[in-house]
C-alpha atoms as a PDB file:
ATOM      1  CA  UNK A   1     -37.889 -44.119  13.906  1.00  0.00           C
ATOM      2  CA  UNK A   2     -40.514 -41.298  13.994  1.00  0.00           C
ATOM      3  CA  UNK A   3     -42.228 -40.771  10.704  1.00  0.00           C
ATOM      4  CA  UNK A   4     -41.667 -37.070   9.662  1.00  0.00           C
ATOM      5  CA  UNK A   5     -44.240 -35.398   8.073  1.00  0.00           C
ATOM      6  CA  UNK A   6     -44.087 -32.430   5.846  1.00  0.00           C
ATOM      7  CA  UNK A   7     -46.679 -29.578   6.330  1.00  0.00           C
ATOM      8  CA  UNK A   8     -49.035 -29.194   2.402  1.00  0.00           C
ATOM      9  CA  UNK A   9     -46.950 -31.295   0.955  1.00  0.00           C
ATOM     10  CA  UNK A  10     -46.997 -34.716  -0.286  1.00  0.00           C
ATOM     11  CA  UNK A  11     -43.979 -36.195   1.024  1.00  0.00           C
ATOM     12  CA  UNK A  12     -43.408 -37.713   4.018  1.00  0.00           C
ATOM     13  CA  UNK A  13     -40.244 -40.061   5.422  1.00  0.00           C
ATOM     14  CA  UNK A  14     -40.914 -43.355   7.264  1.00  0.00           C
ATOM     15  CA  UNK A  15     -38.556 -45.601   8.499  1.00  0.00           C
ATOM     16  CA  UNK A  16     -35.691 -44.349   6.187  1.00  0.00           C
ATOM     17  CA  UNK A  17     -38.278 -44.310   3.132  1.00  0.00           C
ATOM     18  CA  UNK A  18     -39.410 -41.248   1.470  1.00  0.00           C
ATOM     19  CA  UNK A  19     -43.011 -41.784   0.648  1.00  0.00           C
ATOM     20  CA  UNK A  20     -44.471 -39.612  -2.084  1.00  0.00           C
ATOM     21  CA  UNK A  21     -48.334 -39.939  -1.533  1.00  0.00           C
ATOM     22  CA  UNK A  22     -50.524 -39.944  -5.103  1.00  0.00           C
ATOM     23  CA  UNK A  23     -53.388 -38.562  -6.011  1.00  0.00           C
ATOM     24  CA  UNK A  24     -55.228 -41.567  -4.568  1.00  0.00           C
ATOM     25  CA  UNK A  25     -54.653 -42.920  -1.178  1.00  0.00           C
ATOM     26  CA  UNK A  26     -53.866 -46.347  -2.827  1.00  0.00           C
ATOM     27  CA  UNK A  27     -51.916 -44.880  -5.655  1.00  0.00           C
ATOM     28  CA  UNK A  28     -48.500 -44.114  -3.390  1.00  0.00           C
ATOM     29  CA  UNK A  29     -44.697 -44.581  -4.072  1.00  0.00           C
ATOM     30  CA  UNK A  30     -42.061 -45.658  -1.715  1.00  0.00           C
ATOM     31  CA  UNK A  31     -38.910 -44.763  -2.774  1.00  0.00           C
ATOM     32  CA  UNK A  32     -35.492 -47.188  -0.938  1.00  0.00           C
ATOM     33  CA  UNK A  33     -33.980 -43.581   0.865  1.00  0.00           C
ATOM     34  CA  UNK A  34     -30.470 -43.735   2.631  1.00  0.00           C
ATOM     35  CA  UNK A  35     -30.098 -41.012   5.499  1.00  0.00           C
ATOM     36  CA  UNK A  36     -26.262 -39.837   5.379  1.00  0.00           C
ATOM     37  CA  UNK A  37     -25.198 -38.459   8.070  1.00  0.00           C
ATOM     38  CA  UNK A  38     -23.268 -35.141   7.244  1.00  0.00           C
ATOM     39  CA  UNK A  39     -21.016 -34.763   9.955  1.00  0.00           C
ATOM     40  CA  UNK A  40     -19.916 -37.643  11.922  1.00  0.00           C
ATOM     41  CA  UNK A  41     -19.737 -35.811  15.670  1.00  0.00           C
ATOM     42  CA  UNK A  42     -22.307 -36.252  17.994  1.00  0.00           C
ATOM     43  CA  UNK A  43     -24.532 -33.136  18.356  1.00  0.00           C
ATOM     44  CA  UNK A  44     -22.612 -30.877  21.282  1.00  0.00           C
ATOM     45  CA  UNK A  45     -19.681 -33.200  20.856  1.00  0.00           C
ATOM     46  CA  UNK A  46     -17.233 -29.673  20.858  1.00  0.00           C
ATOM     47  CA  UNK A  47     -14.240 -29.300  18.872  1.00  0.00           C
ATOM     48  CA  UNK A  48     -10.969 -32.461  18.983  1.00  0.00           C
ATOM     49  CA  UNK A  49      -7.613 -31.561  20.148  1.00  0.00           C
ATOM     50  CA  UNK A  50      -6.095 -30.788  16.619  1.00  0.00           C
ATOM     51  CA  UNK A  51      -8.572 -28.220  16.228  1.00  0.00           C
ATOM     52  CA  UNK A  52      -7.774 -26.269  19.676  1.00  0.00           C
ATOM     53  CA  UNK A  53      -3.839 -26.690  18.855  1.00  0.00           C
ATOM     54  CA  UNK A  54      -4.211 -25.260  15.007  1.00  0.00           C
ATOM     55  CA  UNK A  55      -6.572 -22.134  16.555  1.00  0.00           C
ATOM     56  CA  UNK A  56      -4.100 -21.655  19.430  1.00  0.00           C
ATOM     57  CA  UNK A  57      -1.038 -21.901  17.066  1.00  0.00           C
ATOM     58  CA  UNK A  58      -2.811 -19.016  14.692  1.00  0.00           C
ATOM     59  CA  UNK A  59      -4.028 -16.966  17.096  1.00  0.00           C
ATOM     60  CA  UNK A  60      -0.590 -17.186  18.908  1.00  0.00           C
ATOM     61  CA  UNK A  61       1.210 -16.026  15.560  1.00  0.00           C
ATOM     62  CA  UNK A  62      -1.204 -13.490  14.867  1.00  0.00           C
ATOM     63  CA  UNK A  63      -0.663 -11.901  18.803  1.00  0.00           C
ATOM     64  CA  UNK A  64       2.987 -11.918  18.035  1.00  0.00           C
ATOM     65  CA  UNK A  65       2.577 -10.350  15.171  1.00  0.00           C
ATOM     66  CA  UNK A  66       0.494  -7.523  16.061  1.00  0.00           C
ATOM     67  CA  UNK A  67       3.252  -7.076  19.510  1.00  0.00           C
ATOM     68  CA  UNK A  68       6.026  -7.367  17.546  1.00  0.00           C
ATOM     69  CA  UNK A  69       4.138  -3.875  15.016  1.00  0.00           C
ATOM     70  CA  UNK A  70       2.976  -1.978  18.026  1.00  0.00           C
ATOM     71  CA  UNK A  71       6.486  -2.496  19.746  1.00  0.00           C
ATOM     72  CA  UNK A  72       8.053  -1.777  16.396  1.00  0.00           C
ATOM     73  CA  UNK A  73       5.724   1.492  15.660  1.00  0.00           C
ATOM     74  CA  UNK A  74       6.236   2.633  19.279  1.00  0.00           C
ATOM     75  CA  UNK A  75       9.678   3.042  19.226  1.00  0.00           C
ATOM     76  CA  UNK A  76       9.663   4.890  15.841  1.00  0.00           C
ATOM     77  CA  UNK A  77       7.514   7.549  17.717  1.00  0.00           C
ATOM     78  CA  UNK A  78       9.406   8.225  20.652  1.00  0.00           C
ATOM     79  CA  UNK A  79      12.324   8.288  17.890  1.00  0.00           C
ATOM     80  CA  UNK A  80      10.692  11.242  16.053  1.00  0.00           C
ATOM     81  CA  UNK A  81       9.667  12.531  19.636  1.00  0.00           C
ATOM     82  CA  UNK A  82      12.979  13.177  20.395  1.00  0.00           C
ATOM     83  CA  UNK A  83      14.342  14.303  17.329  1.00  0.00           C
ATOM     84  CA  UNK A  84      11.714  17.178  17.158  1.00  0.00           C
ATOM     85  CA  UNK A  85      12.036  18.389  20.682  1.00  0.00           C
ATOM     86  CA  UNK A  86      16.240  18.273  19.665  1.00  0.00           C
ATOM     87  CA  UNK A  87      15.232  20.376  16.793  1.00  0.00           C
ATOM     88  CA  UNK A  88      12.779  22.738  18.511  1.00  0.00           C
ATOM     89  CA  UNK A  89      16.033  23.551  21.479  1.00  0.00           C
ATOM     90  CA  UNK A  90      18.200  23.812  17.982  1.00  0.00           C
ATOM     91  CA  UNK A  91      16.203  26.637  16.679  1.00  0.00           C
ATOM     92  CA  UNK A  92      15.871  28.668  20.594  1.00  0.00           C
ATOM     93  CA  UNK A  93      19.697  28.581  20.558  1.00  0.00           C
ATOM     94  CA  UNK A  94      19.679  29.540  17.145  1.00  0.00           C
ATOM     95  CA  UNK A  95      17.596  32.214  17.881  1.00  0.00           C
ATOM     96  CA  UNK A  96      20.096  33.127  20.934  1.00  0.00           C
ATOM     97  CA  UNK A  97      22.655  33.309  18.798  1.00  0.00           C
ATOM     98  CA  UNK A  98      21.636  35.582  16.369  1.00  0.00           C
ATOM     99  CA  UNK A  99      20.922  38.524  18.707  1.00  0.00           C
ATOM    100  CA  UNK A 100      24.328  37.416  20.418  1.00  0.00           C
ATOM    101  CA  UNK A 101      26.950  35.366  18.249  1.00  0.00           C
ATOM    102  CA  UNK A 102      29.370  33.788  20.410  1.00  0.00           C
ATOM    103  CA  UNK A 103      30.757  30.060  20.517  1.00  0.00           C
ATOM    104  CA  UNK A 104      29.415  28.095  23.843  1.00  0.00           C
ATOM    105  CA  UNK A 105      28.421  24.261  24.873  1.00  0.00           C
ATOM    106  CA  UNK A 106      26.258  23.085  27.375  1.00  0.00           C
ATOM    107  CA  UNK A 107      23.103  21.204  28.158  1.00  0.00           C
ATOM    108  CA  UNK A 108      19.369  22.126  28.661  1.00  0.00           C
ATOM    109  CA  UNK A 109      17.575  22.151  31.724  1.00  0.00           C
ATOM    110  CA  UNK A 110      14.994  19.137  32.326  1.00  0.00           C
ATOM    111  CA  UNK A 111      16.104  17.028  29.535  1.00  0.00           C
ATOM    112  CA  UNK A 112      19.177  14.887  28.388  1.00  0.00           C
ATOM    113  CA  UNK A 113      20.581  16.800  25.832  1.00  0.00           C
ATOM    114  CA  UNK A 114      23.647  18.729  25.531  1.00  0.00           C
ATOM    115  CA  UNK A 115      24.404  21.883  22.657  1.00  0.00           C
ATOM    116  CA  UNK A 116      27.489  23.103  21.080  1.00  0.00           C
ATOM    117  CA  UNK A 117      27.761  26.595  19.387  1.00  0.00           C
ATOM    118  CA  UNK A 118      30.229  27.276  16.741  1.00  0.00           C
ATOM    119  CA  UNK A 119      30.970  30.841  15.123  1.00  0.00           C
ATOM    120  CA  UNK A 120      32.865  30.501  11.989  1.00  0.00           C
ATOM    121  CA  UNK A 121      33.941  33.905  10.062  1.00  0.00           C
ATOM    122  CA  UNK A 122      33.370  33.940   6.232  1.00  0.00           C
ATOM    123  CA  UNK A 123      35.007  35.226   3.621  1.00  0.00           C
ATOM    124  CA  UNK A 124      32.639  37.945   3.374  1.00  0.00           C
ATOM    125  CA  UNK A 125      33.240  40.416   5.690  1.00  0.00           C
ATOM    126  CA  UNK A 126      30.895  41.216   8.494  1.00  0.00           C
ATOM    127  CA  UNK A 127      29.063  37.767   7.986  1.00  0.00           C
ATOM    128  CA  UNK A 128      29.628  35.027  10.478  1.00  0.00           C
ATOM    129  CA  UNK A 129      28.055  31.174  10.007  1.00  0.00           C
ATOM    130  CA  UNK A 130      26.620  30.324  13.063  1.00  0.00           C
ATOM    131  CA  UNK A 131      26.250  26.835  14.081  1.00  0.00           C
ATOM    132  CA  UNK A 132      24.125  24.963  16.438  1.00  0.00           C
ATOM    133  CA  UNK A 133      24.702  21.098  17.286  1.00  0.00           C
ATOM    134  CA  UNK A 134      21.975  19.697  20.068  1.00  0.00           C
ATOM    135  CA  UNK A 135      23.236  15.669  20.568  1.00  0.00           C
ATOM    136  CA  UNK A 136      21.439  13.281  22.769  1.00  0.00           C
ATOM    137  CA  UNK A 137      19.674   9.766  22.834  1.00  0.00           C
ATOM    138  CA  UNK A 138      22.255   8.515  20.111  1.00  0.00           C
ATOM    139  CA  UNK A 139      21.125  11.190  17.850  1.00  0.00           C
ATOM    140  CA  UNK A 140      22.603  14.644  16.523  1.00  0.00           C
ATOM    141  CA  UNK A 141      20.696  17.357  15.305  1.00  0.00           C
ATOM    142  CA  UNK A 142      22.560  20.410  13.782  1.00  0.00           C
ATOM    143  CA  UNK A 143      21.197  23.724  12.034  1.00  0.00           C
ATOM    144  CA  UNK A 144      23.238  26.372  10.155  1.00  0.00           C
ATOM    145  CA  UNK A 145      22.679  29.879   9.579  1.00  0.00           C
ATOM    146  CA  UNK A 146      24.441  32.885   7.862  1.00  0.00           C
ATOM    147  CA  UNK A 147      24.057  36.116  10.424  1.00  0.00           C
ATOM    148  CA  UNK A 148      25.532  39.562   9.703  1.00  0.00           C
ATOM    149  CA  UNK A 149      27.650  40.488  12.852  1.00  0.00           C
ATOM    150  CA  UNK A 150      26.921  43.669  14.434  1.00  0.00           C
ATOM    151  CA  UNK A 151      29.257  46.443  14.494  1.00  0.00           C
ATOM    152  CA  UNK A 152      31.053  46.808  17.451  1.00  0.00           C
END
């Protein structure tokens, strides 16, 4: 074994003995000094099979995890995509049917949704509830409004 020495200091390790030099040259002490090794791989060894499959097996669950939210997440927006662009055609044939109250069903041009007016007379006269329904992609959107009816 190489003898290690330590730079200003008075230590120094030979042959598995730590040597603490004295004040004297002849006044030293060798102290009996096991070297444990730490970690039992060889340096550059790499990593055993257990190791790999435990990494793979968390990094696996952690990949589904995060596919599983974004899939999860993704859906919920289109969901509330769809349910706002409904509402937003709810309120133009709203709109319509204010100016011009008169029952009707149909669908919109460019997209996969189909409308249903109603015109229900109140008791009050001269006052008609006007009702718009816009269905499509498994959902139903539907707005209500009170609208005095012109006079004829």
């Amino acid at each position: 074994m190489k003898d290690t020495y330590f730079k200003n200091s008075r230590f120094k390790i030979q042959d598995s003995k730590l040597r603490i030099q004295g004040s004297t040259p002849g006044n030293s002490i060798i102290l009996n000094f096991e070297f444990s090794i730490l970690n039992s791989r060889k340096a550059g060894a790499g990593f055993t099979l257990l190791e790999i499959m435990i990494a793979l097996a968390v990094i696996g669950m952690t990949l589904v995890t995060v596919l599983h939210t974004v899939n999860y997440h993704t859906s919920i927006s289109n969901e509330n995509a769809a349910v706002t662009q409904m509402t937003q055609l709810a309120k133009e044939k709203l709109f319509e049917l204010e100016t011009n109250p008169a029952s009707s069903s149909g669908s919109f041009e460019g997209a996969d949704f189909t409308y249903e007016n109603v015109i229900t007379e109140t008791e009050i006269p001269g006052i008609v509830e006007v009702k718009t329904t816009v269905k499509g992609q498994g959902k139903e959107v539907a707005l209500r409004e009170l609208v005095i009816r012109k006079a004829d």
